[in-house]
C-alpha atoms as a PDB file:
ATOM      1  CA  UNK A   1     -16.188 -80.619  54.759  1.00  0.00           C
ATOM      2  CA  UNK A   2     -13.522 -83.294  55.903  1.00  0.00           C
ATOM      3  CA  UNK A   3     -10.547 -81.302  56.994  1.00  0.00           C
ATOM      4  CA  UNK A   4      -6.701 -82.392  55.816  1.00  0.00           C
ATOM      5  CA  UNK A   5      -3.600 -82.232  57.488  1.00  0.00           C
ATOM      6  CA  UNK A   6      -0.652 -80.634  56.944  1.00  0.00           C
ATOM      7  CA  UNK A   7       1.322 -83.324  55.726  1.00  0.00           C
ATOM      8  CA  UNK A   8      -1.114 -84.230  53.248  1.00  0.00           C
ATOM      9  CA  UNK A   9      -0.586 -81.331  51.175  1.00  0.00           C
ATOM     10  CA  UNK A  10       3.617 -80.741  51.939  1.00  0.00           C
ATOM     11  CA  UNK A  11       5.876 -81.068  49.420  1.00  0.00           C
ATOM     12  CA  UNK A  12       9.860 -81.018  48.525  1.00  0.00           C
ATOM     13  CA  UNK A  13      11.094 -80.082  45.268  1.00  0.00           C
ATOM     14  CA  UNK A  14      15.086 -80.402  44.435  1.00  0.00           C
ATOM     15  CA  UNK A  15      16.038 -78.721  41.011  1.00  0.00           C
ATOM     16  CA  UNK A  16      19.979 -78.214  40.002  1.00  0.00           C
ATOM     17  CA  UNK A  17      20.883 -74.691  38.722  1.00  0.00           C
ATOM     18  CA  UNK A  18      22.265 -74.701  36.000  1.00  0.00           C
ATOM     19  CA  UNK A  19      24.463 -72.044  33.877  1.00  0.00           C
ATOM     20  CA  UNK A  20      21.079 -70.603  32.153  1.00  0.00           C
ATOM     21  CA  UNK A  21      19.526 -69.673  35.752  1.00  0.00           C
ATOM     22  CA  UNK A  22      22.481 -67.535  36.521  1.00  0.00           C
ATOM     23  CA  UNK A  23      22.774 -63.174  36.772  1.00  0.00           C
ATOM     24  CA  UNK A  24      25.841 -61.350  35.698  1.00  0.00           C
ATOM     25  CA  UNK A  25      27.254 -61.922  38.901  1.00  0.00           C
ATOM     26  CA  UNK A  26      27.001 -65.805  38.299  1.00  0.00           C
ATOM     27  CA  UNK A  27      25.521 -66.752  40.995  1.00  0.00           C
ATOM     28  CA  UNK A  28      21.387 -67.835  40.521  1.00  0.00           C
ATOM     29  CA  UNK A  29      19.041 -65.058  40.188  1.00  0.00           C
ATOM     30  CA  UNK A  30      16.629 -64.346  42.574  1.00  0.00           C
ATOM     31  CA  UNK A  31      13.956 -64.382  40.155  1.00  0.00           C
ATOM     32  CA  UNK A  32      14.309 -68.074  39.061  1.00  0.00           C
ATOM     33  CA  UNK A  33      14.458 -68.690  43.055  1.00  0.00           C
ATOM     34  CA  UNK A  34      11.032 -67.016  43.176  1.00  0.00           C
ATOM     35  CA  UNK A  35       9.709 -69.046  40.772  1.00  0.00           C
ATOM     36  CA  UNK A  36      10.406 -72.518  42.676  1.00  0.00           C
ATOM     37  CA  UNK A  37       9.245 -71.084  45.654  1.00  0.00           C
ATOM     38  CA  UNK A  38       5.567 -69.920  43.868  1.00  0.00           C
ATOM     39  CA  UNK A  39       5.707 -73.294  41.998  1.00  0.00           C
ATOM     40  CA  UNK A  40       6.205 -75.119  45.392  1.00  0.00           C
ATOM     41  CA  UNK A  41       3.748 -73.267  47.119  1.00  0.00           C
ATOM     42  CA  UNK A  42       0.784 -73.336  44.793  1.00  0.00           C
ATOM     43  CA  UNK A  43       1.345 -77.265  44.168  1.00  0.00           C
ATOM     44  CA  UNK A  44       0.796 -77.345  47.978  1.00  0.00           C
ATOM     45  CA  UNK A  45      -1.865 -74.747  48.019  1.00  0.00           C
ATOM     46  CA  UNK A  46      -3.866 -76.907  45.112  1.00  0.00           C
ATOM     47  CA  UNK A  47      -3.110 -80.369  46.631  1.00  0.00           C
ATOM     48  CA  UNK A  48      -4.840 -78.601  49.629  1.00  0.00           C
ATOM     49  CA  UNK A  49      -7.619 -77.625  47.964  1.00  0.00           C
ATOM     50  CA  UNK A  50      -8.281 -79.669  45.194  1.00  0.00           C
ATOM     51  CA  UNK A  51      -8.882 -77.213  42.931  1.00  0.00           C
ATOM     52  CA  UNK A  52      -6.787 -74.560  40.667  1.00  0.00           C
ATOM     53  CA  UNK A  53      -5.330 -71.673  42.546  1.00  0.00           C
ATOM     54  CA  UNK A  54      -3.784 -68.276  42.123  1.00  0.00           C
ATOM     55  CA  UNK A  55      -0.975 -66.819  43.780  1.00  0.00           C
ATOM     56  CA  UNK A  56      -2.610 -63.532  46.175  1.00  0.00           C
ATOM     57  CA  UNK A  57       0.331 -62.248  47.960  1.00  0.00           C
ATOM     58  CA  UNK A  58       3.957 -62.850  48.931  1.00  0.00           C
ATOM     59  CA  UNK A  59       4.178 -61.493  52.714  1.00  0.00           C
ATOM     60  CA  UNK A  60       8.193 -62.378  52.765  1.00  0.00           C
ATOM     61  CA  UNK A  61      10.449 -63.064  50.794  1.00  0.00           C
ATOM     62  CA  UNK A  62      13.944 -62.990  52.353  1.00  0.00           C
ATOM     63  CA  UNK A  63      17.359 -63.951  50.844  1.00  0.00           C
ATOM     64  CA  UNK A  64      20.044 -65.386  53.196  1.00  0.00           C
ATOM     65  CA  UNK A  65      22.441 -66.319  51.194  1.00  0.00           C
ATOM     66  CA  UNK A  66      23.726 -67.096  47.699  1.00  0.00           C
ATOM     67  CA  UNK A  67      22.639 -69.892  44.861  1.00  0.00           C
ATOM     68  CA  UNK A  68      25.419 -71.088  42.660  1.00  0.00           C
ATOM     69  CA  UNK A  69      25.442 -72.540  39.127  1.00  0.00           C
ATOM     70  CA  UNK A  70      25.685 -76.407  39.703  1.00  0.00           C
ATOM     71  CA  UNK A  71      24.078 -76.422  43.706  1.00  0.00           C
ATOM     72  CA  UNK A  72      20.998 -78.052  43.690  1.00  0.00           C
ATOM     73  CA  UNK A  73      18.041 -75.865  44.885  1.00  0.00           C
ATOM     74  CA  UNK A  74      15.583 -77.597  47.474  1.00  0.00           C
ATOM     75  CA  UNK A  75      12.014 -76.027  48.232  1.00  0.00           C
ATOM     76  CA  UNK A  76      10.363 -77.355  51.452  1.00  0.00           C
ATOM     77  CA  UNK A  77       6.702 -76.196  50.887  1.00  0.00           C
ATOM     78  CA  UNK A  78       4.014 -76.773  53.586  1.00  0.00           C
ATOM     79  CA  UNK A  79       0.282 -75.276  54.547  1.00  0.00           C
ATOM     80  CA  UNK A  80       0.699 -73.095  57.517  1.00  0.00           C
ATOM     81  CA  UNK A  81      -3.166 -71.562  57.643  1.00  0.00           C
ATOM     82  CA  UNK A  82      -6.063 -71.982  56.273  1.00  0.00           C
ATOM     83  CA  UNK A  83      -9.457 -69.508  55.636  1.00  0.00           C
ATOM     84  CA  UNK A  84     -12.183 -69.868  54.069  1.00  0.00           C
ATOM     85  CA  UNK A  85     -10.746 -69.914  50.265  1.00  0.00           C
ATOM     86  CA  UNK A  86      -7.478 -68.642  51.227  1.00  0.00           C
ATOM     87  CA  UNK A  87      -4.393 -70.347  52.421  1.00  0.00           C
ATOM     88  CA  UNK A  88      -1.000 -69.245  53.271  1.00  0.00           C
ATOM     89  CA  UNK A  89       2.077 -71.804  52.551  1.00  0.00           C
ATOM     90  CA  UNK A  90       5.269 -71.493  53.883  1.00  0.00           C
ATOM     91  CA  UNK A  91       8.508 -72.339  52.063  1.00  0.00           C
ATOM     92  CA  UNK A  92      12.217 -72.621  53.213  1.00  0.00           C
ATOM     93  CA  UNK A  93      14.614 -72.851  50.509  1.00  0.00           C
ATOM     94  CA  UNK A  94      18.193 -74.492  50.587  1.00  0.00           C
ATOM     95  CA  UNK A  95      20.949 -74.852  48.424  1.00  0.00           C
ATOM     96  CA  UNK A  96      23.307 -77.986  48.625  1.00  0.00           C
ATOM     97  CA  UNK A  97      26.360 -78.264  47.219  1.00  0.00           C
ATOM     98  CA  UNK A  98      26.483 -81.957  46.582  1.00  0.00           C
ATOM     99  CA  UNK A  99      29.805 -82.550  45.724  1.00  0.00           C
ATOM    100  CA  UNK A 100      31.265 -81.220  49.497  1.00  0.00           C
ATOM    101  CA  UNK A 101      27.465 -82.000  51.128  1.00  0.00           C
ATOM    102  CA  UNK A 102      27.645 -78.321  52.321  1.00  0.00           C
ATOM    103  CA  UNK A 103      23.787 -76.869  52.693  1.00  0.00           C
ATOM    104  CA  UNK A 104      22.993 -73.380  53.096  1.00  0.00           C
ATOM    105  CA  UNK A 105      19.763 -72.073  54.026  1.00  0.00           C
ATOM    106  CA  UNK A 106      19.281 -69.419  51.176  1.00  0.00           C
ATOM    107  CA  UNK A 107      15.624 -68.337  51.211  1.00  0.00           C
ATOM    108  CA  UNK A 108      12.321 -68.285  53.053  1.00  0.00           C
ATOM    109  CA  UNK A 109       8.848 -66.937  52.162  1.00  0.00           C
ATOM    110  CA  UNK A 110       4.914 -67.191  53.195  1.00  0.00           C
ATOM    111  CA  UNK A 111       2.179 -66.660  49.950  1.00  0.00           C
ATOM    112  CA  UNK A 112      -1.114 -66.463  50.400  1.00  0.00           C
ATOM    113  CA  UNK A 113      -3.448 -68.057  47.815  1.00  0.00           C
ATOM    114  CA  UNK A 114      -6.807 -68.320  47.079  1.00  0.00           C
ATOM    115  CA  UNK A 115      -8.984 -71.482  45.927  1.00  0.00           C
ATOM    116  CA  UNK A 116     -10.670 -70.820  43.107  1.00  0.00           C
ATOM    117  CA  UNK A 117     -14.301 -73.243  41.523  1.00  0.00           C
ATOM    118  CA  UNK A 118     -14.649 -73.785  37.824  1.00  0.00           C
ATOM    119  CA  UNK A 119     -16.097 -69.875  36.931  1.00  0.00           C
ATOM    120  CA  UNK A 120     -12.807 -68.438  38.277  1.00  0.00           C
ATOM    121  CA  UNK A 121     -14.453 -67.942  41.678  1.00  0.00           C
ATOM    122  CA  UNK A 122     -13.109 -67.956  45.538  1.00  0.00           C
ATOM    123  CA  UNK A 123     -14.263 -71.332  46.744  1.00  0.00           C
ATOM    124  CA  UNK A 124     -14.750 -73.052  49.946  1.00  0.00           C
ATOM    125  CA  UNK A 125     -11.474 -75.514  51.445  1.00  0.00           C
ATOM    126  CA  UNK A 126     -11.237 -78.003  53.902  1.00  0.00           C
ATOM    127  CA  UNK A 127     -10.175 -76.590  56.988  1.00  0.00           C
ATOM    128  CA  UNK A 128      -6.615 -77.899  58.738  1.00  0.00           C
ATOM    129  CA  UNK A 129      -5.880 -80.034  60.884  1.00  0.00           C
ATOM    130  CA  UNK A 130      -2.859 -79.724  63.239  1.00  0.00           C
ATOM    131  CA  UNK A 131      -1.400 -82.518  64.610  1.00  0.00           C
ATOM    132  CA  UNK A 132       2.474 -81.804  66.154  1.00  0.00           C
ATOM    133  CA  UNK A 133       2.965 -78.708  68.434  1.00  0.00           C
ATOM    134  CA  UNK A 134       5.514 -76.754  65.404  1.00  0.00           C
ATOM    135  CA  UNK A 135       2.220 -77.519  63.237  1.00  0.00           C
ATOM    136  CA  UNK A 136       0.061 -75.568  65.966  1.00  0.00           C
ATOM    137  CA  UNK A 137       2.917 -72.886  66.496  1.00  0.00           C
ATOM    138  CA  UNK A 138       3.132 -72.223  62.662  1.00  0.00           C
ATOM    139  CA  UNK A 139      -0.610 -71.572  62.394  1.00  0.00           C
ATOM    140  CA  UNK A 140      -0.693 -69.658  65.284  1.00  0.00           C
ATOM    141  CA  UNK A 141       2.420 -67.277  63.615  1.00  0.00           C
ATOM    142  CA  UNK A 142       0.252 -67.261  60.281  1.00  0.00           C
ATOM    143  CA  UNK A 143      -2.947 -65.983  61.835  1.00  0.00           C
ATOM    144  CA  UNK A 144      -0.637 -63.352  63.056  1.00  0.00           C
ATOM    145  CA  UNK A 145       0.946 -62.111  59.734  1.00  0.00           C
ATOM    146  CA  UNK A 146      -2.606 -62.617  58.304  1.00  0.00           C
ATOM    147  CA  UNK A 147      -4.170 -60.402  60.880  1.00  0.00           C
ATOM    148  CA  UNK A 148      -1.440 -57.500  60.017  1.00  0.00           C
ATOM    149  CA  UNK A 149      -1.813 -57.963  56.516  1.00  0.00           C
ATOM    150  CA  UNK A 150      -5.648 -57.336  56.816  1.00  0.00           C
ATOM    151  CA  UNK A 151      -4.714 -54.182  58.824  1.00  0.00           C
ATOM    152  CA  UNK A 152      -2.161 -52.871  56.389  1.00  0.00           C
ATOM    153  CA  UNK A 153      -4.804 -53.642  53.289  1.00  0.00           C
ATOM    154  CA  UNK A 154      -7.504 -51.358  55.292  1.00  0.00           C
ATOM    155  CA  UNK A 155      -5.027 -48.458  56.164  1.00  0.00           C
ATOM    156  CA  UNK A 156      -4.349 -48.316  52.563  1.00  0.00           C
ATOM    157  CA  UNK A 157      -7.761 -48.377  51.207  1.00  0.00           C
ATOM    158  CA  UNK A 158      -9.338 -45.825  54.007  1.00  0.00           C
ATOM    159  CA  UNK A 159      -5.682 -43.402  52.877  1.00  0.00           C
ATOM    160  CA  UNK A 160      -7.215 -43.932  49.416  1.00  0.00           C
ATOM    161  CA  UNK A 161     -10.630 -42.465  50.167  1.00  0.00           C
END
């Protein structure tokens, strides 16, 4: 199988909040955040794999600062690693304030997804290719957080038994 690069799959959505994404506070809640980022991520997740995808695990998730009612939200999405049917995306989240340019770095998160055939089944993706060094040093930091994930998951099943 012909591997892909990184950039093949990236992607960069910009959506403007709005008064109906907004908590009692008024600033944007999380939760419509989360969504973008998911949204994002599994676009780039599918363009990776050709194929539909579901959403595994969120590793991170951390909030930085605020979203407000009018900034526009921007989701940088990318492939950091790949397995053999899973994949785990990275996005960074900003909000810009268009009208004084100010941009705030608001969220970031890794997901994990899985590739899935036409029964609903894990399938087989290309593998990546890495091309810059921050490529190489991203995958390298996802096999990491993968390997600690797999040790958490076992802990938890042998405490369950």
């Amino acid at each position: 199988m012909k591997g892909k690069t990184v950039s093949e799959s990236s992607l960069f959505i910009v959506q403007q909040m709005t008064q109906s994404d907004a908590n009692l506070a008024g600033n944007v809640h999380g939760g419509i955040i989360m969504k973008q980022i998911d949204t994002a991520a599994g676009i780039v997740a599918a363009r990776h794999s050709s194929s539909n995808v579901v959403t595994a695990s969120i590793d991170r998730l951390d909030f930085y600062n605020p979203v407000y009612v009018g900034d526009l939200l921007k989701v940088n999405a990318c492939i950091n690693y790949v397995g053999t049917s899973s994949m785990e995306i990275g996005a960074r989240v900003e909000a810009e304030n268009f009208l004084t340019g100010e941009i705030r770095h608001t969220a970031s998160a890794y997901l994990t997804f899985v590739a899935l055939d036409s029964e609903g089944k894990p399938k087989s993706i290309p593998p990546l290719e890495l091309k810059t060094e921050e490529e190489k040093r991203r995958h390298k930091e996802a096999e990491q957080r993968r390997k600690i994930r797999l040790e958490e998951r076992k802990r938890e099943h042998d405490s369950q038994n």
